[in-house]
C-alpha atoms as a PDB file:
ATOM      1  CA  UNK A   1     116.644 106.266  99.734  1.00  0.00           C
ATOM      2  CA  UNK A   2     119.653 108.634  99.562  1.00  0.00           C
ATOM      3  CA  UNK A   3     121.128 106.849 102.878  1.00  0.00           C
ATOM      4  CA  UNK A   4     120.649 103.421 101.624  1.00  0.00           C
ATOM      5  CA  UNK A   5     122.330 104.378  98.239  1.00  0.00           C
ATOM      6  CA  UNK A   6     125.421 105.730 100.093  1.00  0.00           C
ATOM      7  CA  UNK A   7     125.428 102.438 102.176  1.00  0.00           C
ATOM      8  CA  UNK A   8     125.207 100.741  99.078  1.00  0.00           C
ATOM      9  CA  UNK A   9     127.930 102.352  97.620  1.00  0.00           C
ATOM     10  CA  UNK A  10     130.459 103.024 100.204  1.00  0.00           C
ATOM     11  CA  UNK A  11     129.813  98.431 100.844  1.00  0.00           C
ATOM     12  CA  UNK A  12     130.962  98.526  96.895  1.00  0.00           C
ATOM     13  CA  UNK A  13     133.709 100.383  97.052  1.00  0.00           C
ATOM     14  CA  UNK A  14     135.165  98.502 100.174  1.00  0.00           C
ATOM     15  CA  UNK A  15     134.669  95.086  97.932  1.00  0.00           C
ATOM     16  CA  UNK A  16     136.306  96.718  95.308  1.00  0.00           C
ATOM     17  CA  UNK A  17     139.598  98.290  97.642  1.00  0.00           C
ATOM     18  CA  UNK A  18     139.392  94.405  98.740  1.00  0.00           C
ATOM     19  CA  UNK A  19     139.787  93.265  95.571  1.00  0.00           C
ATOM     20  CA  UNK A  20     142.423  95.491  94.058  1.00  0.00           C
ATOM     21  CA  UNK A  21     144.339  94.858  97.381  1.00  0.00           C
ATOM     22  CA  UNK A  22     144.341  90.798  96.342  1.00  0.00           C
ATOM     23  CA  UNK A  23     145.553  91.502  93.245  1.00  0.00           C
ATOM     24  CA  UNK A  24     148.353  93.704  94.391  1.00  0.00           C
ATOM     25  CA  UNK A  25     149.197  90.875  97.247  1.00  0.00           C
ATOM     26  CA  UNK A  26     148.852  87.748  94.386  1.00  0.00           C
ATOM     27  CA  UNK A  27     151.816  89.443  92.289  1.00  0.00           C
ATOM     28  CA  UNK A  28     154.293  89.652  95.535  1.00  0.00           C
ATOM     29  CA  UNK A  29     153.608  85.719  96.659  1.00  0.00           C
ATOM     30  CA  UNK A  30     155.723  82.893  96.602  1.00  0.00           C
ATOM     31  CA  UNK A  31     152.595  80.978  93.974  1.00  0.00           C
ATOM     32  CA  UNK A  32     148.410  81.870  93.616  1.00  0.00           C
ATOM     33  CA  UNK A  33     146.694  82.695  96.578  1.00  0.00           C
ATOM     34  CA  UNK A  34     143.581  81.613  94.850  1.00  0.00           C
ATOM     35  CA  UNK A  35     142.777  79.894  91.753  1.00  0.00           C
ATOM     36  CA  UNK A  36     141.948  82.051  89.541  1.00  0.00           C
ATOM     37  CA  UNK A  37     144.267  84.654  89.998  1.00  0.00           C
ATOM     38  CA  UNK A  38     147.653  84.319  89.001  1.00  0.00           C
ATOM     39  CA  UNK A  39     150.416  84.826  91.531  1.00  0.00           C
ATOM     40  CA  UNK A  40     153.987  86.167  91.635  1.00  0.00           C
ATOM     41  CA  UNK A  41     156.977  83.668  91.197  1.00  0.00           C
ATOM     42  CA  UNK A  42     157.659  80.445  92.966  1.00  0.00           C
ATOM     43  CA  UNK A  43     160.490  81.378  95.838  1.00  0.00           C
ATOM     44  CA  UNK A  44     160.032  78.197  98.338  1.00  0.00           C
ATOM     45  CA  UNK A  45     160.140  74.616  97.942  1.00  0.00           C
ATOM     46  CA  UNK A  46     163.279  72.262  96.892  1.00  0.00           C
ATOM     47  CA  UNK A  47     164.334  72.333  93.040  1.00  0.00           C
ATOM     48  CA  UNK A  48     164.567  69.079  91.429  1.00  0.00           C
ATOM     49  CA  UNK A  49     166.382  69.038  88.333  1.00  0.00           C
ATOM     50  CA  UNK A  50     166.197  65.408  87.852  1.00  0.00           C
ATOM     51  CA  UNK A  51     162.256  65.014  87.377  1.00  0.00           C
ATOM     52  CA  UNK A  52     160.571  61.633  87.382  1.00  0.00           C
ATOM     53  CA  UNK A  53     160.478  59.396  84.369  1.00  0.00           C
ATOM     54  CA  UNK A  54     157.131  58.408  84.449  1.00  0.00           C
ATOM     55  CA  UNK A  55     154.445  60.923  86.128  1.00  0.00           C
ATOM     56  CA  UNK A  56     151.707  58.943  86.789  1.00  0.00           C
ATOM     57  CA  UNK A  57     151.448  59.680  89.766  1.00  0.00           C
ATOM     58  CA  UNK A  58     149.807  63.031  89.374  1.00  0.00           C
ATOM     59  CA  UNK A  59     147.135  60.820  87.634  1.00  0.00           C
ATOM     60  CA  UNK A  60     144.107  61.373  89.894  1.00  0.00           C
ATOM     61  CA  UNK A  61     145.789  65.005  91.215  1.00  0.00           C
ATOM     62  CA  UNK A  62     143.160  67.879  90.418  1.00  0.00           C
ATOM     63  CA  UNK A  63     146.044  70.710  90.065  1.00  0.00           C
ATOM     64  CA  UNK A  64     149.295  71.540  90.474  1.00  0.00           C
ATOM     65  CA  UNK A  65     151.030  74.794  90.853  1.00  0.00           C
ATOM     66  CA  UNK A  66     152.630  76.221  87.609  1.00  0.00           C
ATOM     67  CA  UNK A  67     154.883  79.302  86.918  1.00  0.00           C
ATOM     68  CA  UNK A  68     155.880  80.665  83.736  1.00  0.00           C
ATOM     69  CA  UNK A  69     157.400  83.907  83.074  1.00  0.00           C
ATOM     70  CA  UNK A  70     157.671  84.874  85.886  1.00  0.00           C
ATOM     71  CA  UNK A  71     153.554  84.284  86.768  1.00  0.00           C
ATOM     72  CA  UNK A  72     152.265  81.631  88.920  1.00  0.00           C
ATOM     73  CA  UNK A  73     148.813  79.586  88.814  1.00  0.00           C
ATOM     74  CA  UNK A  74     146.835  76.485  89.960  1.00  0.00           C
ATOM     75  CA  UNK A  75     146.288  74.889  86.598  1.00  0.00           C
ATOM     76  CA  UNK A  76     144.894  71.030  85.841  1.00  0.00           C
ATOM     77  CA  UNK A  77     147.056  68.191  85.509  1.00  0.00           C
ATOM     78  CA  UNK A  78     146.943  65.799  82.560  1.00  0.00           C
ATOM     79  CA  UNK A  79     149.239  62.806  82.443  1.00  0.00           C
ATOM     80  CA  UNK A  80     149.568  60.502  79.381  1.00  0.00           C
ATOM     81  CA  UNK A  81     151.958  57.459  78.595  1.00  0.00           C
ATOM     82  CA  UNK A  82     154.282  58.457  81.808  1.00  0.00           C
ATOM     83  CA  UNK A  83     154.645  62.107  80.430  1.00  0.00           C
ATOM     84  CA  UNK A  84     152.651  65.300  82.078  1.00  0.00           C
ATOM     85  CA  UNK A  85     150.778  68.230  80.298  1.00  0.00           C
ATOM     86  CA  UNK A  86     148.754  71.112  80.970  1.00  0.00           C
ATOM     87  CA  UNK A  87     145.590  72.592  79.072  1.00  0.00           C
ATOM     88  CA  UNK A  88     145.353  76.160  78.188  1.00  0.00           C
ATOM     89  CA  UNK A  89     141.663  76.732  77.415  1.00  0.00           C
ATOM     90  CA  UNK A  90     142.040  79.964  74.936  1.00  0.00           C
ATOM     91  CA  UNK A  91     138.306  81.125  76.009  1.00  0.00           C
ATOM     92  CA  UNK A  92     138.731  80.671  79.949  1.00  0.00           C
ATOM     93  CA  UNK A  93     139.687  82.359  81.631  1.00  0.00           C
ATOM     94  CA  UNK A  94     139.946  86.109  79.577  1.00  0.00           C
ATOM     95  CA  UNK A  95     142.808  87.834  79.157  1.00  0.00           C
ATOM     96  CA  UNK A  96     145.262  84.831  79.783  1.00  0.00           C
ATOM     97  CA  UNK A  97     148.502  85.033  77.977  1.00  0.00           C
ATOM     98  CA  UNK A  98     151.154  82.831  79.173  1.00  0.00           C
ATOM     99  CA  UNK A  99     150.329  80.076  76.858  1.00  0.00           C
ATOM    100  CA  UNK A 100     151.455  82.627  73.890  1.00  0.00           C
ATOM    101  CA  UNK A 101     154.094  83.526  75.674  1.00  0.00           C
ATOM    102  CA  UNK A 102     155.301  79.900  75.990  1.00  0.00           C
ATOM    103  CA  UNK A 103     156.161  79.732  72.510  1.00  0.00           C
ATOM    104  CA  UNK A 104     158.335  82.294  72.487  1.00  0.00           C
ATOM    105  CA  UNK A 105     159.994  81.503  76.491  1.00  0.00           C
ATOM    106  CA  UNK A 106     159.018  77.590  77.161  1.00  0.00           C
ATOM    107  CA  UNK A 107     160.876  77.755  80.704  1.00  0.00           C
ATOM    108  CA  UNK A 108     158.506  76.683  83.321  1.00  0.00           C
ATOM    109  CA  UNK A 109     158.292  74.884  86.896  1.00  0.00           C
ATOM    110  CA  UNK A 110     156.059  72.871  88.311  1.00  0.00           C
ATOM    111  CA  UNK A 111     155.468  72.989  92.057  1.00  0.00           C
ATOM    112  CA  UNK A 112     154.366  69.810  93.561  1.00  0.00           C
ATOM    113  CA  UNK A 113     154.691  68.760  97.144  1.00  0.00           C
ATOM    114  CA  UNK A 114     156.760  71.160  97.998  1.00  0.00           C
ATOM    115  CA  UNK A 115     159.147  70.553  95.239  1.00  0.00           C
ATOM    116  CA  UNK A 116     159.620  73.040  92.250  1.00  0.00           C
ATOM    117  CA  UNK A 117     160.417  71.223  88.905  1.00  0.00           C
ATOM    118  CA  UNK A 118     161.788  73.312  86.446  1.00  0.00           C
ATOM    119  CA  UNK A 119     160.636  72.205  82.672  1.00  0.00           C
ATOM    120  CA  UNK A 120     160.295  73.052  78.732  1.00  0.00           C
ATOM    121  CA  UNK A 121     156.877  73.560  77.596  1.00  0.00           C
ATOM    122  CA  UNK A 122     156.181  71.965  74.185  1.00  0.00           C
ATOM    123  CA  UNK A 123     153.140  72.257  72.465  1.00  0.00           C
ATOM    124  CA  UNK A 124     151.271  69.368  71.490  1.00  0.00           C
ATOM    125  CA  UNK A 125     150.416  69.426  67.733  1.00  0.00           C
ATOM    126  CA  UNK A 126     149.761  66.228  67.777  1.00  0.00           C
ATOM    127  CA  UNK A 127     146.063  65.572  66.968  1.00  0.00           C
ATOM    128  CA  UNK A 128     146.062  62.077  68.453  1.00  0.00           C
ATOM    129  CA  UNK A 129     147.542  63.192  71.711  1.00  0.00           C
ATOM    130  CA  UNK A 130     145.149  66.365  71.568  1.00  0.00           C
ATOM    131  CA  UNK A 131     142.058  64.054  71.223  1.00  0.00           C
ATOM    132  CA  UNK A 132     143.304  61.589  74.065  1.00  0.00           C
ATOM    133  CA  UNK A 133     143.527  64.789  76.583  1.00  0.00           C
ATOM    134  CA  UNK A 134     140.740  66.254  75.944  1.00  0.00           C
ATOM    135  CA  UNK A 135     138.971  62.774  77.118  1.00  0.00           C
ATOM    136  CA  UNK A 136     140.951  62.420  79.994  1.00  0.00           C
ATOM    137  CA  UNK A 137     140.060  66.153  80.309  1.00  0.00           C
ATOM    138  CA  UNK A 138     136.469  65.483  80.310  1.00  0.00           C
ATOM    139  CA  UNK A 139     136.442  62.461  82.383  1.00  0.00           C
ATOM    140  CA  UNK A 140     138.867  64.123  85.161  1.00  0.00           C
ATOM    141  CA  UNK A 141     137.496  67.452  85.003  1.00  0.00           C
ATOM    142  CA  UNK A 142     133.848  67.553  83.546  1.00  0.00           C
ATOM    143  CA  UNK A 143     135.305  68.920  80.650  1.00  0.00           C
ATOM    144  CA  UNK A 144     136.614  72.224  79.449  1.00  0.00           C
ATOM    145  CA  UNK A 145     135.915  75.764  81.188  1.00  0.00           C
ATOM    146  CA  UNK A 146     134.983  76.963  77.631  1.00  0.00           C
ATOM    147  CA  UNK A 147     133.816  74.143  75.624  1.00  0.00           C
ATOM    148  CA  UNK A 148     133.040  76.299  72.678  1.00  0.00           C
ATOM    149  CA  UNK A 149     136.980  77.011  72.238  1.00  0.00           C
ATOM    150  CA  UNK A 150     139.986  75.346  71.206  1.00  0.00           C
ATOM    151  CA  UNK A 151     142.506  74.176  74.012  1.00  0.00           C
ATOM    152  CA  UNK A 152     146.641  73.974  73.182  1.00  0.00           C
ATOM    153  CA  UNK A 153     148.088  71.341  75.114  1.00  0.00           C
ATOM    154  CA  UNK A 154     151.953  71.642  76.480  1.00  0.00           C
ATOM    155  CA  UNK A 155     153.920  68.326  77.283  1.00  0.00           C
ATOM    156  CA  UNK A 156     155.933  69.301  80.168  1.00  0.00           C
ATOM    157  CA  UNK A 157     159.963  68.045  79.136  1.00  0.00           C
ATOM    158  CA  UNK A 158     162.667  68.490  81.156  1.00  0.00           C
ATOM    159  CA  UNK A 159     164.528  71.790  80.217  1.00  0.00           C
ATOM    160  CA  UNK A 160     167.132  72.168  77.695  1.00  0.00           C
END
């Protein structure tokens, strides 16, 4: 029993040097390794000052990368009369902050194909616009992570 609980432990503790190691790597990338965990700063990929009009086209794209404040991370898509937005879910996942921090520093990019688009964040107080994405939200995605809490919505404008 005493050699299967070291073998136990000693396979938990390598998951767990795995795991911290990940996190370490994710803050030193050019984007998210993975979706869930954030990543460092986008460093690759043509900037395009001049976004599109009309973003449509991300219509039936599942994510896109994002960076703000200096964080990267795969996020959904939501497009909406030609303009593009992106869902923070404040109950998934834990411990996020950037969409606070948005109010304060609205600079963002959007990495798509390759491209980086640098943007203002605006939040949506809109309730008609709020109500629209969350449909397309639920149709596109199954809904949200946390349907028990609220979700701010940013319209992504091009910077200032």
């Amino acid at each position: 029993m005493k050699k299967f609980a070291k073998i136990i432990g000693i396979v938990l503790g390598a998951i767990a040097a795995l795991m911290a190691v990940l996190v370490v790597a994710s803050r030193f990338s050019d984007g998210p390794l993975v979706e869930m965990l954030p990543g460092g700063p986008f460093t690759t990929g043509e900037i395009v000052t001049d976004g599109p009009s009309d973003w449509s086209f991300l219509a039936d794209r599942m994510f896109v990368d994002f960076e703000s404040a200096g964080r990267s991370r795969k996020t959904w898509i939501h497009t909406l009369d030609g303009h593009a937005y992106i869902g923070a879910s404040l109950g998934f996942p834990p411990f996020k902050t950037w969409h606070e921090t948005a109010l304060e520093d609205p600079a963002a990019v959007l990495r798509i194909d390759g491209k980086r688009y640098p943007r203002h964040l605006t939040k949506i107080e809109d309730e008609d616009i709020r109500a629209r994405l969350k449909e397309q939200g639920e149709r596109k995605y199954g809904g949200s992570p946390d349907p028990t809490s609220d979700t701010w919505y940013f319209r992504l404008d091009p910077p200032r």
